[in-house]
PDB file of N, CA and C in Angstrom:
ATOM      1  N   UNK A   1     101.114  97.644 120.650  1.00  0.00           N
ATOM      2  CA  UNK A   1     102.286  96.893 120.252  1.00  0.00           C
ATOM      3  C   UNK A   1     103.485  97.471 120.992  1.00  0.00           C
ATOM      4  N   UNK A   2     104.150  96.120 121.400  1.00  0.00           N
ATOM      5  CA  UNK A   2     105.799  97.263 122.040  1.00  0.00           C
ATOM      6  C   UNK A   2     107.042  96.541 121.538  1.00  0.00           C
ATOM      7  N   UNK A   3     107.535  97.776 121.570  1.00  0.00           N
ATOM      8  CA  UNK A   3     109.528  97.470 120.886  1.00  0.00           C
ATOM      9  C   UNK A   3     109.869  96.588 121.999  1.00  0.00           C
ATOM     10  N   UNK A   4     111.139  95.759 121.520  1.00  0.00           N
ATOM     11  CA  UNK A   4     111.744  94.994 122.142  1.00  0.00           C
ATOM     12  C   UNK A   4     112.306  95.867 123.511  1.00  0.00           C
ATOM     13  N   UNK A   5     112.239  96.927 123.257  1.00  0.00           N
ATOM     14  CA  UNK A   5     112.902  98.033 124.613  1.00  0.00           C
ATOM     15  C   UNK A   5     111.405  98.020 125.422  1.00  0.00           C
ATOM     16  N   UNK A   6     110.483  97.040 125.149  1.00  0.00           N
ATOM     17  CA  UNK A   6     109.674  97.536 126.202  1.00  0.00           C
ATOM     18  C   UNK A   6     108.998  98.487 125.483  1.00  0.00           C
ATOM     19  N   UNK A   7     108.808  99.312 124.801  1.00  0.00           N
ATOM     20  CA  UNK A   7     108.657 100.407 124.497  1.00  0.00           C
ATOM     21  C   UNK A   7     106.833 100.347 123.677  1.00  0.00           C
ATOM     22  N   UNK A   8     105.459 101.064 124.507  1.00  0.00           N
ATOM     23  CA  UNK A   8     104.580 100.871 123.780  1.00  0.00           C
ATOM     24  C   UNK A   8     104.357 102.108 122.636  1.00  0.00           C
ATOM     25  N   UNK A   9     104.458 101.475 121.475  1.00  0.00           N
ATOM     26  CA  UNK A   9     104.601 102.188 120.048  1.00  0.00           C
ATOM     27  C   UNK A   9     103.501 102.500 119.791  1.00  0.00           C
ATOM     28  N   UNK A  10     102.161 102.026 120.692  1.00  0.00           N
ATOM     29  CA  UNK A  10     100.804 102.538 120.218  1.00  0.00           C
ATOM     30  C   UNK A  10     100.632 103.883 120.689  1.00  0.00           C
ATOM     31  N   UNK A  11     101.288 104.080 121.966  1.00  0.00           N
ATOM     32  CA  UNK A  11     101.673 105.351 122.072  1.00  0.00           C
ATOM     33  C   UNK A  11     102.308 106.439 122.039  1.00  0.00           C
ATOM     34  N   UNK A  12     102.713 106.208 120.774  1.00  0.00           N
ATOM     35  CA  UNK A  12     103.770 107.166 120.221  1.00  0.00           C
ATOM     36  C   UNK A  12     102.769 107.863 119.049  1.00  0.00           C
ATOM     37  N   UNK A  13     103.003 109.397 119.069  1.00  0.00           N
ATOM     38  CA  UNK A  13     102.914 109.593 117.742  1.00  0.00           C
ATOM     39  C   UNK A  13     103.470 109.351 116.524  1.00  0.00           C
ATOM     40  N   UNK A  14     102.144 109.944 115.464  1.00  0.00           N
ATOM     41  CA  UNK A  14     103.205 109.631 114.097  1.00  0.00           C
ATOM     42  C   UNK A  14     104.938 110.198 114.060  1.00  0.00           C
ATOM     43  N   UNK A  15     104.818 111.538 114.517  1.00  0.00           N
ATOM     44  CA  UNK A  15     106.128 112.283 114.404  1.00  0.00           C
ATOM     45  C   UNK A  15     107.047 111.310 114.887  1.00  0.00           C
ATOM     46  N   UNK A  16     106.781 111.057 116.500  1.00  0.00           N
ATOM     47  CA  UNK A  16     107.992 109.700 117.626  1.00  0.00           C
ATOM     48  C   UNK A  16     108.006 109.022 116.966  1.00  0.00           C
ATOM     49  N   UNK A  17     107.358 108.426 116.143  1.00  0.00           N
ATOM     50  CA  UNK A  17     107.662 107.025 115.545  1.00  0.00           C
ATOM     51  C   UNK A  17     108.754 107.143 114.145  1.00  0.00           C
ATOM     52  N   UNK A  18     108.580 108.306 113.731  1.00  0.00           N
ATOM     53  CA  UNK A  18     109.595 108.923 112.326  1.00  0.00           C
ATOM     54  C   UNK A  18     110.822 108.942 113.043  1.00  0.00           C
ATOM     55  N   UNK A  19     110.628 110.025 114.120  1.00  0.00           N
ATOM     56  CA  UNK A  19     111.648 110.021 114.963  1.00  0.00           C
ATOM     57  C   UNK A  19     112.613 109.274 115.646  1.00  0.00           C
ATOM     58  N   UNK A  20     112.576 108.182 115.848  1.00  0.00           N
ATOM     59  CA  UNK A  20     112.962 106.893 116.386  1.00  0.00           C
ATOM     60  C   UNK A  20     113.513 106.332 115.138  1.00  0.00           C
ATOM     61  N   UNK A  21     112.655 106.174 114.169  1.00  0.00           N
ATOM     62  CA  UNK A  21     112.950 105.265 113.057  1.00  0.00           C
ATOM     63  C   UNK A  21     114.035 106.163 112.192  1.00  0.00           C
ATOM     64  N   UNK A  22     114.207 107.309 112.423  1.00  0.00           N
ATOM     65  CA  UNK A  22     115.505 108.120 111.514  1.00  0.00           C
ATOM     66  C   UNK A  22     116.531 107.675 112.584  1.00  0.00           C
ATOM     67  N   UNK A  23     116.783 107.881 113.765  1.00  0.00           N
ATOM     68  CA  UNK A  23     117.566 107.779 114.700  1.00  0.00           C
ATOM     69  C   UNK A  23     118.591 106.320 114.663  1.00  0.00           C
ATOM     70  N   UNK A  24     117.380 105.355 114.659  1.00  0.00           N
ATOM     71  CA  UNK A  24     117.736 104.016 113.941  1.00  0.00           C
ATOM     72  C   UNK A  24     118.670 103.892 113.132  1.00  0.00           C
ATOM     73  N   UNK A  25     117.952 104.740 111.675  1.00  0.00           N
ATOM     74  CA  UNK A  25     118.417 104.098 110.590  1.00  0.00           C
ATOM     75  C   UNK A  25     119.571 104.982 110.890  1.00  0.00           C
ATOM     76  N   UNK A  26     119.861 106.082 111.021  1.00  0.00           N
ATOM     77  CA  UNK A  26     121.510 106.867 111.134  1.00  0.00           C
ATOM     78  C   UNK A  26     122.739 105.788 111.915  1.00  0.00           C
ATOM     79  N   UNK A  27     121.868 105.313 113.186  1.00  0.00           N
ATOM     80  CA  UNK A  27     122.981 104.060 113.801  1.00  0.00           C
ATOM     81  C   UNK A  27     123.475 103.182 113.047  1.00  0.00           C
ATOM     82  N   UNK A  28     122.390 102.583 112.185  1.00  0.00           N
ATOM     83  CA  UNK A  28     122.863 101.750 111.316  1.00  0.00           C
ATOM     84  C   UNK A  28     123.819 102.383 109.872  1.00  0.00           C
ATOM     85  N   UNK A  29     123.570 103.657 109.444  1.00  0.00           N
ATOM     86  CA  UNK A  29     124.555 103.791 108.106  1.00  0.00           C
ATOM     87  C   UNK A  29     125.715 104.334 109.161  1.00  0.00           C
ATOM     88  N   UNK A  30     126.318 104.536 110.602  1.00  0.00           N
ATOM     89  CA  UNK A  30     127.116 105.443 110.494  1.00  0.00           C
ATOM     90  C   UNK A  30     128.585 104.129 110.597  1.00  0.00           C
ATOM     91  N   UNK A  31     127.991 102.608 110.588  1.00  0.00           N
ATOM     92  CA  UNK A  31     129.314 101.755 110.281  1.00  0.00           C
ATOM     93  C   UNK A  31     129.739 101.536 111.798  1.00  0.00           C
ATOM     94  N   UNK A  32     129.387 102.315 112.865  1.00  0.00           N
ATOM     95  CA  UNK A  32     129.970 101.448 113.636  1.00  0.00           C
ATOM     96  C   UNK A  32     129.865 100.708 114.928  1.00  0.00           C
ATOM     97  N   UNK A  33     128.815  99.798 114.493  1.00  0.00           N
ATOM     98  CA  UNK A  33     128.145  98.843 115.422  1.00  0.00           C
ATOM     99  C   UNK A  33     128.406  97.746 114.758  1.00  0.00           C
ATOM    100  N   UNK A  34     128.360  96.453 115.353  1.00  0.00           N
ATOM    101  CA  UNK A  34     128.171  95.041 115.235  1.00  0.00           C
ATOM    102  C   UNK A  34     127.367  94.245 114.500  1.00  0.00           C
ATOM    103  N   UNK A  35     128.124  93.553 113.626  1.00  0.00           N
ATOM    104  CA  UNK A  35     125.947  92.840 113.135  1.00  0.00           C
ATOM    105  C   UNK A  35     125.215  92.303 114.241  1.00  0.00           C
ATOM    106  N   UNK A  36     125.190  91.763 115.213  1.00  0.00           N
ATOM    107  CA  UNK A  36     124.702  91.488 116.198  1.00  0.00           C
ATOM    108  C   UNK A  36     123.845  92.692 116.676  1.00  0.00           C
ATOM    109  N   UNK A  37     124.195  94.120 116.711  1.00  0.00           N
ATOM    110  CA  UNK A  37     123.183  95.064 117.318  1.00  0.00           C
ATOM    111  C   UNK A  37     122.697  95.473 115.943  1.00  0.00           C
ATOM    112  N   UNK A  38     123.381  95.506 114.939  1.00  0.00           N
ATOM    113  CA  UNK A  38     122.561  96.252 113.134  1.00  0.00           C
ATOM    114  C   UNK A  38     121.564  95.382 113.438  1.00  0.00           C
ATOM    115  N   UNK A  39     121.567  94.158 113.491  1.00  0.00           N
ATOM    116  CA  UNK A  39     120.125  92.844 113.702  1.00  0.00           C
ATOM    117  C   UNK A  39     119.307  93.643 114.508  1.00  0.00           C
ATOM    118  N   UNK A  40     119.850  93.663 115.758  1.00  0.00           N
ATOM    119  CA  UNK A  40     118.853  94.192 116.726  1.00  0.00           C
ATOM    120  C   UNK A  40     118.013  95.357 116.286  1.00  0.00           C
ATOM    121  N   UNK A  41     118.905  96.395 115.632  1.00  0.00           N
ATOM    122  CA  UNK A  41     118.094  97.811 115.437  1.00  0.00           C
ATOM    123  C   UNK A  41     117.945  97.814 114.186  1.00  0.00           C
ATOM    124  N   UNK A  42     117.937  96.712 113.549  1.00  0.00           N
ATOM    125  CA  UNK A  42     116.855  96.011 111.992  1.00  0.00           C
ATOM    126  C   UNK A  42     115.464  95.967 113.065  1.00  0.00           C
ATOM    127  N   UNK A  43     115.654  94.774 113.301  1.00  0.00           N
ATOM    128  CA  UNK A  43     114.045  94.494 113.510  1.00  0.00           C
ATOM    129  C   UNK A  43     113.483  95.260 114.568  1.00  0.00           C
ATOM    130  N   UNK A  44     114.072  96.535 115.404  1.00  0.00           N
ATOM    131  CA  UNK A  44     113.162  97.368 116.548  1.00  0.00           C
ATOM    132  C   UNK A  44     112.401  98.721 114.759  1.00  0.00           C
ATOM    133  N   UNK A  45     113.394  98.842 114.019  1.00  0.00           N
ATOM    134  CA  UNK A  45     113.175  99.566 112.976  1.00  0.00           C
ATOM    135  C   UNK A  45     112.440  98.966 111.949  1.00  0.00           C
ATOM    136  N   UNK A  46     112.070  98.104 112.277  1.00  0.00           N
ATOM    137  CA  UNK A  46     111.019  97.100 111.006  1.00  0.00           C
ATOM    138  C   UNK A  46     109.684  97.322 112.131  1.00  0.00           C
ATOM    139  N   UNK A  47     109.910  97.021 113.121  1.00  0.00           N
ATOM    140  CA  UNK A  47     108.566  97.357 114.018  1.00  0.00           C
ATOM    141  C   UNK A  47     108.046  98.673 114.289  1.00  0.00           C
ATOM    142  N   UNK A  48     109.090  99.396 114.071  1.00  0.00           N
ATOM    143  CA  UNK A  48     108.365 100.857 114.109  1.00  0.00           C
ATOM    144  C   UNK A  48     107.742 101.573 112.689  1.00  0.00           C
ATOM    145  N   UNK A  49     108.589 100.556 111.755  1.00  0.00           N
ATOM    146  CA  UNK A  49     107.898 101.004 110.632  1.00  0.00           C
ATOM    147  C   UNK A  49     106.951 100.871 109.744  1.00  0.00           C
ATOM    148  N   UNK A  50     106.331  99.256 110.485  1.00  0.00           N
ATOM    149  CA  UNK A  50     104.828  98.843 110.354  1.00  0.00           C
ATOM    150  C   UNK A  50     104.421  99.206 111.074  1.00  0.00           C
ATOM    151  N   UNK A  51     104.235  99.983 112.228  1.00  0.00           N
ATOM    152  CA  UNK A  51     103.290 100.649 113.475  1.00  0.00           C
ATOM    153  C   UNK A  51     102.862 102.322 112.227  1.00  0.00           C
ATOM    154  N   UNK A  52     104.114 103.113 111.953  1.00  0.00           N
ATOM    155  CA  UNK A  52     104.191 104.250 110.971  1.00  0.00           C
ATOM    156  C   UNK A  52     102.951 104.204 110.058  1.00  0.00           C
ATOM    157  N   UNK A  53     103.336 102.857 109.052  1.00  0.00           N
ATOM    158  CA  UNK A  53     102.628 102.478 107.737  1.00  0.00           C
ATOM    159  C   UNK A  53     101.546 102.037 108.418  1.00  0.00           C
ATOM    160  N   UNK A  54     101.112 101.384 109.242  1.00  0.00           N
ATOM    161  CA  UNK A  54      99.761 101.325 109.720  1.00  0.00           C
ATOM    162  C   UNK A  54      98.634 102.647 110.342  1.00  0.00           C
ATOM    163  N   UNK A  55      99.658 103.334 110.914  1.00  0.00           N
ATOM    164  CA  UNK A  55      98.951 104.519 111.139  1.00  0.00           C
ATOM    165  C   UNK A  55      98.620 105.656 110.379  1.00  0.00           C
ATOM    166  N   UNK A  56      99.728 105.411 109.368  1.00  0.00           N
ATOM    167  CA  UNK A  56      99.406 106.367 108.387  1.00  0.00           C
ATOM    168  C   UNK A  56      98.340 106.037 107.065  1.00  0.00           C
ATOM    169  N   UNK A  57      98.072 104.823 106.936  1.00  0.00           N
ATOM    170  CA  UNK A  57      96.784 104.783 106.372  1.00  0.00           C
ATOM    171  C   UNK A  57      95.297 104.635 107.215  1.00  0.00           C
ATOM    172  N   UNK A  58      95.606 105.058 108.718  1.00  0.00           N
ATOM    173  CA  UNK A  58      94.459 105.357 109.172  1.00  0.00           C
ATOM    174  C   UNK A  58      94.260 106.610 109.257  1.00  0.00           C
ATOM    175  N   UNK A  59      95.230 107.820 109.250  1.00  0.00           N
ATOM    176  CA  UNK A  59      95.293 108.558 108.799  1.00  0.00           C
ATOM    177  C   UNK A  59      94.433 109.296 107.431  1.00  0.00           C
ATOM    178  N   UNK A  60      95.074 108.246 106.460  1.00  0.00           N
ATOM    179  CA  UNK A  60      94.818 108.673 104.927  1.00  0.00           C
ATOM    180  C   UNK A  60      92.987 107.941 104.763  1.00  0.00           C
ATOM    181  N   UNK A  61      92.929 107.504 105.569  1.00  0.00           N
ATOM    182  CA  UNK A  61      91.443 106.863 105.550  1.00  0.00           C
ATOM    183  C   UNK A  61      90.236 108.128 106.168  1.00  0.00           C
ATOM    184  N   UNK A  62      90.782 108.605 107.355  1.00  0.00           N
ATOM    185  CA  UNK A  62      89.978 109.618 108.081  1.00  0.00           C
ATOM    186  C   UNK A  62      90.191 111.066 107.012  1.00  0.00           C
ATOM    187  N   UNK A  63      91.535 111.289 106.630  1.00  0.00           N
ATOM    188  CA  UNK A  63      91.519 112.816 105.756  1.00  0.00           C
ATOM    189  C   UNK A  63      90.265 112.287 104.476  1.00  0.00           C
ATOM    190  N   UNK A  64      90.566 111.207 103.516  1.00  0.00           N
ATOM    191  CA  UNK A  64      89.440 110.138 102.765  1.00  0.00           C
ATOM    192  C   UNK A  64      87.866 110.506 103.026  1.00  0.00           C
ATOM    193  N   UNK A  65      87.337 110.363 103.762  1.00  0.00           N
ATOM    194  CA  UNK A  65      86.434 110.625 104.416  1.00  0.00           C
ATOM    195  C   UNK A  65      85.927 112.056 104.888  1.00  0.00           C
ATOM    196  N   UNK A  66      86.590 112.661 105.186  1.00  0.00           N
ATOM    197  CA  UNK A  66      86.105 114.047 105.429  1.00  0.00           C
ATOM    198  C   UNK A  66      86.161 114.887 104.058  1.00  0.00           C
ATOM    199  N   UNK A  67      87.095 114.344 103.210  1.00  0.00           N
ATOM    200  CA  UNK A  67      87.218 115.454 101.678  1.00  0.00           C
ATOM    201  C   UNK A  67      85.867 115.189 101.107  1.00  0.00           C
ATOM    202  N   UNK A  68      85.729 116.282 100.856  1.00  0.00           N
ATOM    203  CA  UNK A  68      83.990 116.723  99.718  1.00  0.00           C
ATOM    204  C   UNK A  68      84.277 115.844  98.536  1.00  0.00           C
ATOM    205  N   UNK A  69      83.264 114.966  98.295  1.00  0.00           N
ATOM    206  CA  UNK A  69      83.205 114.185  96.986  1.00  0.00           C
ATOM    207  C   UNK A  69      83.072 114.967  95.895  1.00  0.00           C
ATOM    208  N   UNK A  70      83.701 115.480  94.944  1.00  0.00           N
ATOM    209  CA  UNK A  70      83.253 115.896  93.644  1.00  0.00           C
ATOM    210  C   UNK A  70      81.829 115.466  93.151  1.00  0.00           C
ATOM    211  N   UNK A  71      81.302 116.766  92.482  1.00  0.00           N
ATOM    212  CA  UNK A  71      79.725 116.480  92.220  1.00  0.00           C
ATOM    213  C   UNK A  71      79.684 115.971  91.077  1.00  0.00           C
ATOM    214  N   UNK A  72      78.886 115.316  90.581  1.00  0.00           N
ATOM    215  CA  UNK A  72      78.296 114.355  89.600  1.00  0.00           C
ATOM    216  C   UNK A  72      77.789 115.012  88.584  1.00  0.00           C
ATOM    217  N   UNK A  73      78.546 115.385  87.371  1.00  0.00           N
ATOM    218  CA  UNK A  73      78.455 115.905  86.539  1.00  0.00           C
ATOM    219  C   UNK A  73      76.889 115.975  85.469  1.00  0.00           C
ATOM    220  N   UNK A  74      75.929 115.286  86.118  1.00  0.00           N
ATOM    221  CA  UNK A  74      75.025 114.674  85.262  1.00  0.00           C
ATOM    222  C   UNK A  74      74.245 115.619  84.787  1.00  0.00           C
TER     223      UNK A  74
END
């Protein structure tokens, strides 16, 4: 998948992708940009943050999988 910058987000790590997406959101609370670019760095920050949430439950799927099942009390 890539950001409107061109940018392929499949290759980013989890961290780059936090990273980017804090960077974002600071542009947007610090007040002084345009709604015209807040729009813009809405939706590059909505795309990085379903790339995040997607990776991080592939993540939580592989740690899932490797943890020892509790034994069966029987």
């Amino acid at each position: 998948m890539t950001s409107d910058g061109g940018e392929d987000l499949d290759r980013l790590s989890y961290e780059q992708l936090l990273e980017r997406l804090e960077s974002l959101t600071e542009r947007m609370a610090s007040g002084d940009i345009g709604i015209e670019e807040a729009t813009e760095l809405y939706e590059r920050a909505s795309a990085l943050h379903a790339v995040a949430i997607e990776r991080l439950e592939r993540i939580e799927a592989r740690i899932a999988a490797l943890a020892p099942r509790p034994a069966d009390p029987a």
